[in-house]
Each structure stands twice: as structure tokens, then as C-alpha cells.
N, C-alpha and C. Protein backbone atom coordinates (compact mmCIF):
# COMPACT_ATOMS: atom_id res chain seq x y z
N UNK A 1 6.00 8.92 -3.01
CA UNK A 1 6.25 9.44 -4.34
C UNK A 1 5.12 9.13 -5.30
N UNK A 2 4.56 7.88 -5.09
CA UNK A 2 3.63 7.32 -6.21
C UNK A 2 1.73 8.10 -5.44
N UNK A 3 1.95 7.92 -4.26
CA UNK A 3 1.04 8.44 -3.45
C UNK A 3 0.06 6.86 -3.35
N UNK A 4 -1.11 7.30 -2.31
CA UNK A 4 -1.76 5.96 -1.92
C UNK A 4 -2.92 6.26 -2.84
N UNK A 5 -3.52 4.76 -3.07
CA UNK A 5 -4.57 4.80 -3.99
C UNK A 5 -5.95 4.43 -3.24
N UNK A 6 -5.49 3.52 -1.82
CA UNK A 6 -6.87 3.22 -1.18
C UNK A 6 -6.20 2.58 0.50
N UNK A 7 -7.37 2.64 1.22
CA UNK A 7 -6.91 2.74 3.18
C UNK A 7 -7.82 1.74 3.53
N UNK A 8 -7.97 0.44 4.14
CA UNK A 8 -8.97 0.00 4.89
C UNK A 8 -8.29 0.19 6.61
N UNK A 9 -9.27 0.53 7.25
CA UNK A 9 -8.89 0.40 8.65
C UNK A 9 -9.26 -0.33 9.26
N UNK A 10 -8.66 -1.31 10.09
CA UNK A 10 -9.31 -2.25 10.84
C UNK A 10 -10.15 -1.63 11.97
N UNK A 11 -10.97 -2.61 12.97
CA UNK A 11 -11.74 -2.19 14.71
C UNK A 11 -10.64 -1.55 15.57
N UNK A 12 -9.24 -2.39 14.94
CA UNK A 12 -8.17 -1.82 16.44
C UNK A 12 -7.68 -1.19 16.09
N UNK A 13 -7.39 -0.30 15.08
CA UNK A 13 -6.90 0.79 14.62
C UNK A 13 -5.79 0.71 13.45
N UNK A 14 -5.46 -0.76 12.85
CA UNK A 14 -4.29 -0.72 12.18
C UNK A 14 -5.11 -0.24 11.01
N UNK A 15 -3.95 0.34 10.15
CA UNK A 15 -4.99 0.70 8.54
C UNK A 15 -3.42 0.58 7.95
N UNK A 16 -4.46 -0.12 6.71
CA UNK A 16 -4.04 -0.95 5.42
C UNK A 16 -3.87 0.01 4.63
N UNK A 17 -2.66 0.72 3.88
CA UNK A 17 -2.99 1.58 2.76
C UNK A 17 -2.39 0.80 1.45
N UNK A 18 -2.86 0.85 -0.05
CA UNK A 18 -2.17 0.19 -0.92
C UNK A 18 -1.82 1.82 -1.32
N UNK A 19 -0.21 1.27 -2.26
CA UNK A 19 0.02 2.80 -2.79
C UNK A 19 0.86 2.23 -3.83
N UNK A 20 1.30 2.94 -5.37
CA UNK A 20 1.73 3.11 -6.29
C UNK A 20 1.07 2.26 -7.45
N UNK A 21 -0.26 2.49 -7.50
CA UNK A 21 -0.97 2.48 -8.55
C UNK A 21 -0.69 3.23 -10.06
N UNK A 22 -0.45 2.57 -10.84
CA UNK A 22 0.06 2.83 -12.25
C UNK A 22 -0.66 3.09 -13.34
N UNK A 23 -1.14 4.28 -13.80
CA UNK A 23 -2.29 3.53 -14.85
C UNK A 23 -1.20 3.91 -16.80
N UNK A 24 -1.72 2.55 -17.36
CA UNK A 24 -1.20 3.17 -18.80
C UNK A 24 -1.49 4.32 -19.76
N UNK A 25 -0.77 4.65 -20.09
CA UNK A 25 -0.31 5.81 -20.88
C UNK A 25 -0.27 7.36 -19.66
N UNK A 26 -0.43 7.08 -18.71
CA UNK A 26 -0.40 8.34 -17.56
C UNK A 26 0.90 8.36 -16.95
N UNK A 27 1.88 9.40 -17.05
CA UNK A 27 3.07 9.85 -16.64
C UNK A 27 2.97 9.51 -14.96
N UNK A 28 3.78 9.04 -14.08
CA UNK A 28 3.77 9.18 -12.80
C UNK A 28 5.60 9.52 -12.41
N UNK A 29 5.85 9.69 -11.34
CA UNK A 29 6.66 10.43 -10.59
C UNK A 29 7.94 9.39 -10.47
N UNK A 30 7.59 7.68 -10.20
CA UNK A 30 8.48 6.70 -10.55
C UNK A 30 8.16 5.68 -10.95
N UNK A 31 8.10 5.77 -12.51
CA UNK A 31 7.64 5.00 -13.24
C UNK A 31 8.13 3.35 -12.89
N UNK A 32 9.51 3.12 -12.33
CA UNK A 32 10.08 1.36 -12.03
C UNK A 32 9.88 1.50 -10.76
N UNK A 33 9.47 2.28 -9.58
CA UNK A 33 9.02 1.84 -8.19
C UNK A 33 7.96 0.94 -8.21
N UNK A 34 8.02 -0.02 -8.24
CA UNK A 34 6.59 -1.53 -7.94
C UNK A 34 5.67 -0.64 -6.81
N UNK A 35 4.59 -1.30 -6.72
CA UNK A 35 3.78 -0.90 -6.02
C UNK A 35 3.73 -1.57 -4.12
N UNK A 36 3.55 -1.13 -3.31
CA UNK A 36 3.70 -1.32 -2.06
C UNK A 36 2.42 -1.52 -1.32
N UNK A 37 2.25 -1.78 -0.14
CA UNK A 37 1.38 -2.01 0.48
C UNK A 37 2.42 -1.23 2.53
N UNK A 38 1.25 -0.72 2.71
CA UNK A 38 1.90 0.03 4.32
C UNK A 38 0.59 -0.17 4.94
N UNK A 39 2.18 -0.10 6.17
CA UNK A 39 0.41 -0.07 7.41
C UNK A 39 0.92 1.17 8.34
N UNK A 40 -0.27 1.42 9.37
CA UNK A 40 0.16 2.44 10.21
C UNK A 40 -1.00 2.11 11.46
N UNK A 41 -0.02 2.30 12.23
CA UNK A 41 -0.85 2.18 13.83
C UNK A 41 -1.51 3.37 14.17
N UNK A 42 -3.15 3.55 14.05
CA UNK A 42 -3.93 5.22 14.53
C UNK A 42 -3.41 4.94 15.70
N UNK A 43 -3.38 4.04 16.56
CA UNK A 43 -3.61 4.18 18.00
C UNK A 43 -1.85 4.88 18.55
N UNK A 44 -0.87 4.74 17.70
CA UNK A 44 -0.13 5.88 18.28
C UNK A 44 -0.38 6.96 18.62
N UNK A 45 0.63 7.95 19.32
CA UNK A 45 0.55 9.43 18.82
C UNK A 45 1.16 10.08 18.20
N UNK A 46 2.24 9.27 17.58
CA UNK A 46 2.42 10.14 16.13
C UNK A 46 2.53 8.72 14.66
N UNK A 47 1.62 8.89 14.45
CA UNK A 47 1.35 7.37 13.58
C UNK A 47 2.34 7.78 12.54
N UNK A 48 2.60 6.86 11.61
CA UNK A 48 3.52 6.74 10.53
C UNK A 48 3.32 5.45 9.74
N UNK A 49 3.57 5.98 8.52
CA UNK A 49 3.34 4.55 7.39
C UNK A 49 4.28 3.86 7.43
N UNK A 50 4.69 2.61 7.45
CA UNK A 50 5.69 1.58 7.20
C UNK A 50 5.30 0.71 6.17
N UNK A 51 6.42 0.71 5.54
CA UNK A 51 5.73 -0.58 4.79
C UNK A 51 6.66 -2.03 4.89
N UNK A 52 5.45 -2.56 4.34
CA UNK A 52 5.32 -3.76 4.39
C UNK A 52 6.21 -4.46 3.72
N UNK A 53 6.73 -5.90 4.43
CA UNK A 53 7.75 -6.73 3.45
C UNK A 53 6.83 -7.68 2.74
N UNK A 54 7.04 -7.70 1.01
CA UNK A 54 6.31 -8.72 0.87
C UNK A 54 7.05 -10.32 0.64
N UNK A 55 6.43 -11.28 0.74
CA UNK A 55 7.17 -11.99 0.48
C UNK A 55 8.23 -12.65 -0.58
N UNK A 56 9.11 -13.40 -0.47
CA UNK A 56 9.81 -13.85 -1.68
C UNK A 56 8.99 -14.67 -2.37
N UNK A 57 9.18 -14.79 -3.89
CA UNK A 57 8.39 -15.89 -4.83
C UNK A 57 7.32 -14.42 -5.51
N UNK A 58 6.84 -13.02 -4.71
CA UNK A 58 5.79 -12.50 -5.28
C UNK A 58 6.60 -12.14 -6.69
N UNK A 59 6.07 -11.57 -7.46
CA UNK A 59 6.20 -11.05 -8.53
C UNK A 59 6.20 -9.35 -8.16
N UNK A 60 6.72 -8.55 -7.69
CA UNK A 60 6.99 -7.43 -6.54
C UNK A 60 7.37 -6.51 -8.27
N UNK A 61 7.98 -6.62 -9.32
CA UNK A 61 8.19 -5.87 -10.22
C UNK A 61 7.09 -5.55 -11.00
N UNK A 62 5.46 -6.15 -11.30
CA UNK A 62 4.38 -6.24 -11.67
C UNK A 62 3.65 -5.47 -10.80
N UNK A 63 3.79 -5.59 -9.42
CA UNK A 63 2.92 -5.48 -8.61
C UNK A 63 2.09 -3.91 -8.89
N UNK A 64 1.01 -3.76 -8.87
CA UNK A 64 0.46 -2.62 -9.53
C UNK A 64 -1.07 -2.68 -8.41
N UNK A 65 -1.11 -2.39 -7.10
CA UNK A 65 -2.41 -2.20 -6.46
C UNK A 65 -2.92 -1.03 -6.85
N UNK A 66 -4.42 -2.14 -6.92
CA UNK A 66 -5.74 -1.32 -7.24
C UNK A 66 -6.90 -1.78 -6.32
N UNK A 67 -6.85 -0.78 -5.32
CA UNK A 67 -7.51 -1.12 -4.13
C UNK A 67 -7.45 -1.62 -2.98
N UNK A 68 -8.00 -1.76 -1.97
CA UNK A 68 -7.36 -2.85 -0.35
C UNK A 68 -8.67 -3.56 0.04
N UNK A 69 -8.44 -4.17 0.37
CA UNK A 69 -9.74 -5.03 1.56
C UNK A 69 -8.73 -5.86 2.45
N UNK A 70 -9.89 -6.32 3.75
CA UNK A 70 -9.11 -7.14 4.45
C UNK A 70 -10.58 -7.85 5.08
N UNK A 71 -10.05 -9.34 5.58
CA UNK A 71 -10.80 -10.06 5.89
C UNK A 71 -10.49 -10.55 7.66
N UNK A 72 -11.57 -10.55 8.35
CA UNK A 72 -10.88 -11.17 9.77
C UNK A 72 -11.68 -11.85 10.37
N UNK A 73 -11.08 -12.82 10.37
CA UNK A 73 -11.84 -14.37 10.54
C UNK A 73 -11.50 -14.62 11.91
């Protein structure tokens, strides 16, 4: 509904999408949906977004992604 704002893909194929980026004073589609984070397996054959649980304690009603990275150590 909010749509994705940015994708990192990992070497093995998982990709990171952040989605429901908010900006002020700009109308969007659900204004109290918090923002999410999904992943999706390329290496299926019919991939699909899931998302992600975040944890308890986040602040999940704020949450407003702007952008993705990932690090692999």
C-alpha cells in the first residue's frame, strides 16, 4: 500500500526491501501503517515479499524507513 522505498540484495540471493516511507506534508495511501522492512528469496521460483517481525521494545509506530543497507561480517 505504502510501496517500497529501497532493495539491497545480498551474494545468495536474499533482498532486503524497506517500505512505507512517509514524507511530511505529502498525502500517502495509509497514513497510521508504520513502516516495515521485507525480505524475499530470488532464488525461489515464485519469490514473494514477507515481512519481517520486528522486535518488541522497537518503537514500530515511528518507524519511518529511509533507505536499506546490510552488513556481512
Amino acid at each position: 500500500e505504502t510501496g517500497s522505498e529501497d532493495i539491497d540484495i545480498l551474494p545468495n540471493g536474499l533482498a532486503f526491501i524497506s517500505s512505507g516511507l512517509k514524507y511530511p506534508g505529502i498525502k500517502t495511501r495509509a497514513p497510521d501503517k508504520p513502516g516495515e522492512i521485507l525480505l524475499m528469496d530470488l532464488n525461489e521460483d515464485n519469490p514473494r515479499a514477507k515481512e519481517l517481525r520486528i522486535s518488541r521494545g522497537f518503537d514500530l509506530a515511528s518507524f519511518n524507513p529511509h533507505g536499506i543497507s546490510t552488513y556481512i561480517d
